[in-house]
Protein backbone atom coordinates (compact mmCIF):
# COMPACT_ATOMS: atom_id res chain seq x y z
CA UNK A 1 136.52 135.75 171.29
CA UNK A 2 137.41 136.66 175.09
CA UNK A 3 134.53 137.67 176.34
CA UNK A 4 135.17 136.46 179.86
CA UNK A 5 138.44 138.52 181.08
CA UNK A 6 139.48 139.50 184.77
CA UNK A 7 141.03 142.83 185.52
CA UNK A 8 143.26 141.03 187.93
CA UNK A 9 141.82 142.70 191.15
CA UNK A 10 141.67 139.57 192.66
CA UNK A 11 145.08 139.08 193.34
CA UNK A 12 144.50 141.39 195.94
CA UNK A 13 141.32 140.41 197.11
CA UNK A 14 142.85 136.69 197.46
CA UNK A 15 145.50 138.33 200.07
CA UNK A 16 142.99 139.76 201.88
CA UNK A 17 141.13 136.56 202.52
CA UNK A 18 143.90 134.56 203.16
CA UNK A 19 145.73 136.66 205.81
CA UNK A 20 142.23 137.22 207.44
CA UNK A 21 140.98 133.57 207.01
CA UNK A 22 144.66 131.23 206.82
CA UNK A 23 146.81 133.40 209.08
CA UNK A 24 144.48 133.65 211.57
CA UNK A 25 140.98 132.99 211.82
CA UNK A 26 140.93 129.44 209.64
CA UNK A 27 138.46 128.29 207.68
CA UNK A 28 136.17 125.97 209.15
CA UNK A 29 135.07 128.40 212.22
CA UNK A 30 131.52 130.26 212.90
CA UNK A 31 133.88 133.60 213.05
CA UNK A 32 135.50 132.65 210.01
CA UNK A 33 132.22 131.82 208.31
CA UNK A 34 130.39 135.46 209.39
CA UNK A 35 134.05 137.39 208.21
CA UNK A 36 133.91 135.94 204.44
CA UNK A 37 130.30 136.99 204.38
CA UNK A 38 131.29 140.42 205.53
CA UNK A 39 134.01 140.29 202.76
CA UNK A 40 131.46 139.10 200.28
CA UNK A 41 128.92 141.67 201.06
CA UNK A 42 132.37 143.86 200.38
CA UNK A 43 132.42 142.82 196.91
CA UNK A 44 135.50 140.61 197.58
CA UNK A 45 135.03 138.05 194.48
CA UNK A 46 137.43 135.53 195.83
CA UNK A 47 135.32 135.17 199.15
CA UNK A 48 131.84 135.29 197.34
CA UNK A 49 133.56 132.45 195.40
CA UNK A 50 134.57 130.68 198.95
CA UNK A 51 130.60 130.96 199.99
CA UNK A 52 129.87 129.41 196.91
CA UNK A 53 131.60 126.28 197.47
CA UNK A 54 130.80 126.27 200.93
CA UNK A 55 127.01 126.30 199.62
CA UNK A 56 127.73 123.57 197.17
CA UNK A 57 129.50 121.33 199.38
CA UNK A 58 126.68 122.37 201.93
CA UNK A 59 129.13 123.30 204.39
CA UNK A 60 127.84 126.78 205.26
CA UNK A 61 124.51 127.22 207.31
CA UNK A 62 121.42 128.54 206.50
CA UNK A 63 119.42 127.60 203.35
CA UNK A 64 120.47 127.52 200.30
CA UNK A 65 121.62 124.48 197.39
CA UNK A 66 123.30 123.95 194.28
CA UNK A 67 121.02 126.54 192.69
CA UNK A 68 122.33 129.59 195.14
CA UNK A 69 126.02 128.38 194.83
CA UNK A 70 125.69 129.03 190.89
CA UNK A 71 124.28 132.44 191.72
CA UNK A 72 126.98 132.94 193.74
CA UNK A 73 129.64 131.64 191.33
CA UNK A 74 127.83 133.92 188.78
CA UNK A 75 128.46 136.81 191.02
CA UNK A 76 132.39 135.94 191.85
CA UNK A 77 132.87 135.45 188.17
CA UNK A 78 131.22 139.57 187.53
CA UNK A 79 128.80 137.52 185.05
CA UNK A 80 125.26 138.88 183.59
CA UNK A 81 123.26 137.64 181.30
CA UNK A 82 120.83 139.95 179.30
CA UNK A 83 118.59 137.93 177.23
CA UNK A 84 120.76 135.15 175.77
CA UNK A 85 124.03 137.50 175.89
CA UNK A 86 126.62 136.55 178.49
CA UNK A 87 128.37 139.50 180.19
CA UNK A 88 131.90 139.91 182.41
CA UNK A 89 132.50 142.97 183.99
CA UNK A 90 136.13 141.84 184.58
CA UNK A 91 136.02 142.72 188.02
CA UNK A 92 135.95 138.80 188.47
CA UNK A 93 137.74 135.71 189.79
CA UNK A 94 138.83 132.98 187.36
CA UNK A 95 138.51 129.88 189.04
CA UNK A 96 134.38 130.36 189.10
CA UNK A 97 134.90 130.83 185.45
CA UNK A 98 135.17 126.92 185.31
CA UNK A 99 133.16 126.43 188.45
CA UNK A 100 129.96 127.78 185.61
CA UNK A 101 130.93 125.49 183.12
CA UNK A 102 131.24 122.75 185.13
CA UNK A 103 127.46 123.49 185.73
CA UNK A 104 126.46 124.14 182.11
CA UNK A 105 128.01 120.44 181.25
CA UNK A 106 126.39 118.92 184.28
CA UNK A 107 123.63 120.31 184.98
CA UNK A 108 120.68 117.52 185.17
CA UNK A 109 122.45 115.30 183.73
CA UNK A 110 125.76 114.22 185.86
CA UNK A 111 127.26 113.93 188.91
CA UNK A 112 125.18 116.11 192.23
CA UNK A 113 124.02 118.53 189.61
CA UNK A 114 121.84 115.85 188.15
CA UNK A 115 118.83 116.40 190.76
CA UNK A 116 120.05 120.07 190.75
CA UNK A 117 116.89 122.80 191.17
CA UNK A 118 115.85 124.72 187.81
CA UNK A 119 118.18 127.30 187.04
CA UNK A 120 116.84 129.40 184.54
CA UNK A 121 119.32 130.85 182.22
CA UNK A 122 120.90 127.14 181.73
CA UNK A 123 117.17 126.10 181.05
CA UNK A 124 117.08 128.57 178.27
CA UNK A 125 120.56 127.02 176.47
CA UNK A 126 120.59 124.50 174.06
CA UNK A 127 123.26 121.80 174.72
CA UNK A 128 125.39 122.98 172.01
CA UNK A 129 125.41 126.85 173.65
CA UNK A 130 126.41 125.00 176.86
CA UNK A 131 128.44 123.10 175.54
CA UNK A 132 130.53 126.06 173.89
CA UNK A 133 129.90 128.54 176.74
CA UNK A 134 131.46 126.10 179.33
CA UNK A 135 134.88 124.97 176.72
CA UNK A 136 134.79 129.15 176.83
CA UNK A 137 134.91 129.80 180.41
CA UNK A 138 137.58 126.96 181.13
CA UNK A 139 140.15 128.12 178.74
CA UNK A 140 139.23 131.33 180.15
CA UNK A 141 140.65 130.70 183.66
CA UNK A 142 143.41 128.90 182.45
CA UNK A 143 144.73 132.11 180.52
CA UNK A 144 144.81 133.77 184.55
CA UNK A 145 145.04 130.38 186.92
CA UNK A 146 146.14 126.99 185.64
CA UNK A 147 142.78 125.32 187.26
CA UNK A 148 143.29 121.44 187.35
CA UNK A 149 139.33 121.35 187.76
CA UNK A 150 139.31 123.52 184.53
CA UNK A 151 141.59 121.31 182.49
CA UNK A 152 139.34 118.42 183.36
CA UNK A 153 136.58 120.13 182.39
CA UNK A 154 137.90 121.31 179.00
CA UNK A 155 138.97 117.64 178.15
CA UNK A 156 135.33 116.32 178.98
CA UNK A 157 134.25 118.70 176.00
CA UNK A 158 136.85 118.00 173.69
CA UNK A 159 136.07 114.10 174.43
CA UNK A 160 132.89 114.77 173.37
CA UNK A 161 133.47 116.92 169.91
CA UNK A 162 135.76 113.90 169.71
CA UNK A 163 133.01 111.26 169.67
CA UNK A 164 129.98 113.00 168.44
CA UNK A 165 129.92 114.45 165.05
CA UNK A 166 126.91 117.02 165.64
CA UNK A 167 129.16 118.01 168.98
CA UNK A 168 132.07 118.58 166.49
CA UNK A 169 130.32 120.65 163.95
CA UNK A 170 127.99 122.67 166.61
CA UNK A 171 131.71 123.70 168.48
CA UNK A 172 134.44 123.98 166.23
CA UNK A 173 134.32 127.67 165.88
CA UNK A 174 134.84 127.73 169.54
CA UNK A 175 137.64 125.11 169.32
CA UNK A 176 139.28 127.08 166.53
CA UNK A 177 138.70 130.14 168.63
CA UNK A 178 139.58 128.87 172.11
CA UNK A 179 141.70 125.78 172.18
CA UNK A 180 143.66 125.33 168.61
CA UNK A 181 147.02 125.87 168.41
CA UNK A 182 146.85 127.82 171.61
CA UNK A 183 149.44 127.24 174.80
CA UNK A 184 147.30 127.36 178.28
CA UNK A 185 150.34 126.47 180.31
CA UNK A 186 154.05 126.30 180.18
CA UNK A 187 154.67 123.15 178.15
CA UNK A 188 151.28 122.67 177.13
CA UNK A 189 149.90 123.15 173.51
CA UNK A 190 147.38 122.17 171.96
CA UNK A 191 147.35 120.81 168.23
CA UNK A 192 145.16 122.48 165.23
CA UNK A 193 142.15 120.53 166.60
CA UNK A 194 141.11 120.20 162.86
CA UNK A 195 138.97 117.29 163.53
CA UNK A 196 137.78 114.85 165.55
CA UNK A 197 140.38 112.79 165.90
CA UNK A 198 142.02 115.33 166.40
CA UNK A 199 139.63 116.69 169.19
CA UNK A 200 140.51 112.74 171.11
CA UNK A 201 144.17 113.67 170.86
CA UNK A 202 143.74 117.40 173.20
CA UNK A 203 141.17 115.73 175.45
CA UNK A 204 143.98 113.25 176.26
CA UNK A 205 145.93 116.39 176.78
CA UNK A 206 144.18 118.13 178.98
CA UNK A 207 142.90 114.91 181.23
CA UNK A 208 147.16 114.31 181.30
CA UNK A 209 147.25 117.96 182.55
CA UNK A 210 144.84 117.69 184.95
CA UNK A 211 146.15 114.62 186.56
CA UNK A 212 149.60 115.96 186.79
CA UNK A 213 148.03 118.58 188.76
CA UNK A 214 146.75 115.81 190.98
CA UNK A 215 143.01 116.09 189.89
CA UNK A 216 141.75 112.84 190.74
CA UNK A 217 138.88 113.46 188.48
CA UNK A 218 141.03 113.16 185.60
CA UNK A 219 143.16 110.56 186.77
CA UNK A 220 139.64 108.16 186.74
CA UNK A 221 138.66 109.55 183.39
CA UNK A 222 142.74 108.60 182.21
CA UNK A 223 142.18 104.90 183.71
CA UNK A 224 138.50 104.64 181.79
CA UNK A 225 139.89 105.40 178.81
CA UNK A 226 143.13 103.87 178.73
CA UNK A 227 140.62 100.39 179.62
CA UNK A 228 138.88 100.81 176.82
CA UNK A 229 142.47 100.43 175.06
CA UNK A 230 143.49 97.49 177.07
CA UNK A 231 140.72 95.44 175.88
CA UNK A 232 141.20 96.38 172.40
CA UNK A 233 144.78 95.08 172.60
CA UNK A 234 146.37 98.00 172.66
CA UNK A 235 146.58 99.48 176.57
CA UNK A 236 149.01 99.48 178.82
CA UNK A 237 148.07 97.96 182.14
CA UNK A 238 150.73 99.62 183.90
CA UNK A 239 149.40 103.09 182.64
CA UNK A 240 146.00 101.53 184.03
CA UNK A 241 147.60 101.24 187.91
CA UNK A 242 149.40 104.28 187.42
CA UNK A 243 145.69 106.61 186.97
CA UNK A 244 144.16 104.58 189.52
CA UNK A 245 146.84 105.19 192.13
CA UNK A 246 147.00 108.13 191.22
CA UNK A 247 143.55 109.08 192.46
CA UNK A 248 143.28 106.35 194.51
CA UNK A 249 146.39 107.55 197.10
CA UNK A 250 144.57 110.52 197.59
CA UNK A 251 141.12 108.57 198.72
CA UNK A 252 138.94 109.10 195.89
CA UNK A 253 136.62 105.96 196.48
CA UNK A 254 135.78 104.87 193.10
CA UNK A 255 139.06 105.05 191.87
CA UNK A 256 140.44 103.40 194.83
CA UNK A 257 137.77 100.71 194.77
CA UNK A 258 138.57 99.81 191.13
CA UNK A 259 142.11 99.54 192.20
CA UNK A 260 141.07 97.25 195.03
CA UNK A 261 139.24 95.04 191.98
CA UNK A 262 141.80 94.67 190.08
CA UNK A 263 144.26 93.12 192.10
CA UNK A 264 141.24 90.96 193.58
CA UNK A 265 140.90 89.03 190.57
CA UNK A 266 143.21 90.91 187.82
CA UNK A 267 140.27 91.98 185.72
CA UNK A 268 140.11 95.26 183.47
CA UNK A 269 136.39 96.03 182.39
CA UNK A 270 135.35 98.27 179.39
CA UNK A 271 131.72 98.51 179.17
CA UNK A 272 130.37 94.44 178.96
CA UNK A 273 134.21 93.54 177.72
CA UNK A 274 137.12 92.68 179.84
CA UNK A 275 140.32 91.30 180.01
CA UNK A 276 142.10 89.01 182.99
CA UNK A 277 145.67 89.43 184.02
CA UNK A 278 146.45 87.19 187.10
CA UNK A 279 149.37 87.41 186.98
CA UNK A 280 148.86 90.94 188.90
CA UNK A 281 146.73 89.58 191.59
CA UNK A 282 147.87 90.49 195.13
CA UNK A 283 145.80 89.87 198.18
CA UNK A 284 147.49 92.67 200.15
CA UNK A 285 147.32 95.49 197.76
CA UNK A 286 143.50 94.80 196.96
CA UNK A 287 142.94 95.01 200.94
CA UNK A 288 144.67 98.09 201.34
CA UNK A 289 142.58 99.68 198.04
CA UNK A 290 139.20 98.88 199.43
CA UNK A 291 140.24 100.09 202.73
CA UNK A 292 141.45 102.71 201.29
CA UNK A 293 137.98 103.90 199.48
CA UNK A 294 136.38 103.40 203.15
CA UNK A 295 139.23 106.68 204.41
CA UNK A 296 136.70 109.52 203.13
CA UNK A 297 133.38 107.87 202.37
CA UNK A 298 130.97 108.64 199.91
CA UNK A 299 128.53 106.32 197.04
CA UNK A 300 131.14 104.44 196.10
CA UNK A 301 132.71 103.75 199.20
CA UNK A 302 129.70 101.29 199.89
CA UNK A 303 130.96 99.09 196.94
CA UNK A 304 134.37 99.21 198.85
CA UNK A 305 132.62 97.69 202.29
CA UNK A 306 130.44 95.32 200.06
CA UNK A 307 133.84 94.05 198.83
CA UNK A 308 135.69 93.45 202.22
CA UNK A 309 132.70 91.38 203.04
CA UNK A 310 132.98 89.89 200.19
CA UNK A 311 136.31 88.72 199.72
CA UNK A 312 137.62 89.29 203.10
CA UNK A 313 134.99 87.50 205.13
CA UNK A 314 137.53 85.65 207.68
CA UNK A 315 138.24 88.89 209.20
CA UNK A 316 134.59 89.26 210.26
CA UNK A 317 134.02 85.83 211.65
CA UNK A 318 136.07 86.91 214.26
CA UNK A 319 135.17 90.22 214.76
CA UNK A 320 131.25 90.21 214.67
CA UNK A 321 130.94 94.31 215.31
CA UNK A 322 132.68 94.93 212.57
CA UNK A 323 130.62 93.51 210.05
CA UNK A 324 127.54 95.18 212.14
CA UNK A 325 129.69 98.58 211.65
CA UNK A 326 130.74 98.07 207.85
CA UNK A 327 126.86 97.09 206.92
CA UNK A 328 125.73 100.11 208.88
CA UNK A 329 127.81 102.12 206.73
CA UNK A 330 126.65 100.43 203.64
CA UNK A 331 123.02 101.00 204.41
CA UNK A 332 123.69 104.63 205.00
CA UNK A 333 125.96 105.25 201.87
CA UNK A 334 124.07 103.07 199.45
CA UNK A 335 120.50 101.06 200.09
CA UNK A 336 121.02 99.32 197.06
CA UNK A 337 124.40 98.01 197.68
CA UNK A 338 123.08 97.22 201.47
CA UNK A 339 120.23 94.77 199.75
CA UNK A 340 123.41 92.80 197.79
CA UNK A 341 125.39 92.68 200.82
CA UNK A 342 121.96 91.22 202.91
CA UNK A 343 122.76 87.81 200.35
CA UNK A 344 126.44 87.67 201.13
């Protein structure tokens, strides 16, 4: 199948920007900013790449949004599309292989690509031809760079060819193709992918990968699933901890917030089911987690202030500009949660 390859150019191209940008220059500086545009405008696919996450993570001036980043990602990865026929030129950089299917999976539907502007070539793909063209492009940069991001991403599809029969049948030449029986990193193969239990089995794989590569992405999608185990009886709470920490120690909010939960009040939810274990309750820890979610703040993090409030409410008696601070922060990060925290 390989129809997105690179001609390895960008090793080079990576050295370039890194002794211009990391030995010298940085990365968060106007000069550095104006010196990966002139590298762009060189052709430079790993810099066009760098603007494009600077555009999604709107750290780069002038306009643009999600909608130019995927141009630009488009560009890095030497991708055209002709019709409904997808195109490398191989003068391209791996990692915005993934970076495109993490739009076709996302777009208007999940996480900041759900209010996303219209794109028009993911407008004119079904589901299933996004679905196929993204589990494509990750397994794609995995054959050059071993992409936690792109190991996620590959497990969200097989998770879902796992659990929906019409997502099965509409992908498994492309899992036959692509991900059967094939090794995408030392140590790590796949099985024949035969069926959908089967498909369950490499998603687990690849969300393991992933979170050994410290993708705290994964490591939340590890702790969802191995919940929905623990309330069937068969989870291990331990494992639980273990995913949470894992993303939670690098301050990933939600993850870090469900930590903070748990050892509030020992609880393990799966959907409208749970399961109580207080025997692992511990003051301290759950402190330190919601804290923790607070370190580098987004959604989430409001749920992490709303629950300091909330079960921590001595330390703001005495300290009355702190509560003032933390509901300042809620308000800011999440209205909604603000209105709950107004009854406290």
């Amino acid at each position: 199948m390989d129809r997105f390859l690179s001609d390895g150019s960008y090793k080079e191209e990576l050295k370039e920007l890194a002794d211009l940008t990391l030995g010298s220059l940085g990365v968060s500086s106007p000069i550095a900013h104006r010196e990966i545009m002139y590298l762009a405008d060189k052709g430079n696919t790993v810099a066009i790449n760098t603007m494009a996450d600077m555009v999604f993570y709107k750290n780069f001036p002038g306009e643009g949004g999600y909608d130019k980043a995927f141009e630009l990602y488009m560009k890095a990865a030497g991708i055209t599309v002709e019709g409904s026929r997808w195109k490398c030129s191989e003068r391209s950089y791996p990692p915005a292989f993934w970076r495109i299917g993490y739009y076709l999976v996302n777009y208007k539907r999940e996480s900041v690509l759900a209010d996303c502007p219209a794109i028009d070539i993911i407008e004119e793909m079904s589901k299933y031809k996004r679905l196929s063209t993204a589990l494509e492009l990750a397994v794609s940069c995995l054959k050059y760079v071993k992409v936690s991001g792109a190991f996620n991403l590959a497990g969200r599809i097989m998770e879902k060819a796992g659990h929906e029969e019409e997502v099965f049948e509409a992908l498994a030449g492309v899992i036959r193709e692509c991900v059967s029986e094939k090794e995408l990193a030392e140590g790590f193969k796949t099985g024949a992918c035969l069926n959908m239990a089967d498909c369950i089995e490499a998603a687990d794989s690849f969300f393991r990968e992933a979170a050994s590569k410290g993708y705290v992405y994964a490591c939340t999608n590890l702790a969802v699933r191995e919940a929905e185990k623990i309330v069937d009886g068969r989870g291990s709470v331990d494992d639980y901890i273990q995913y949470l920490r894992l993303a939670a120690d690098k301050y990933e909010p939600y993850a870090a917030n469900r930590l903070g939960l748990f050892y509030i009040n020992g609880e393990i939810k799966s959907g409208d089911r749970s399961k109580v274990f207080r025997e692992r309750v511990d003051s301290v820890r759950a402190k330190e987690y919601f804290l923790k979610a607070t370190g580098y703040p987004d959604v989430n993090s409001a749920w992490a202030y709303f629950n300091l409030i909330k079960y921590f409410h001595k330390d703001y008696i005495k300290d009355i500009d702190l509560l003032g601070k933390h509901m300042d922060e809620i308000k800011k990060l999440n209205p909604a949660v603000y209105d709950l925290a107004m009854e406290l």
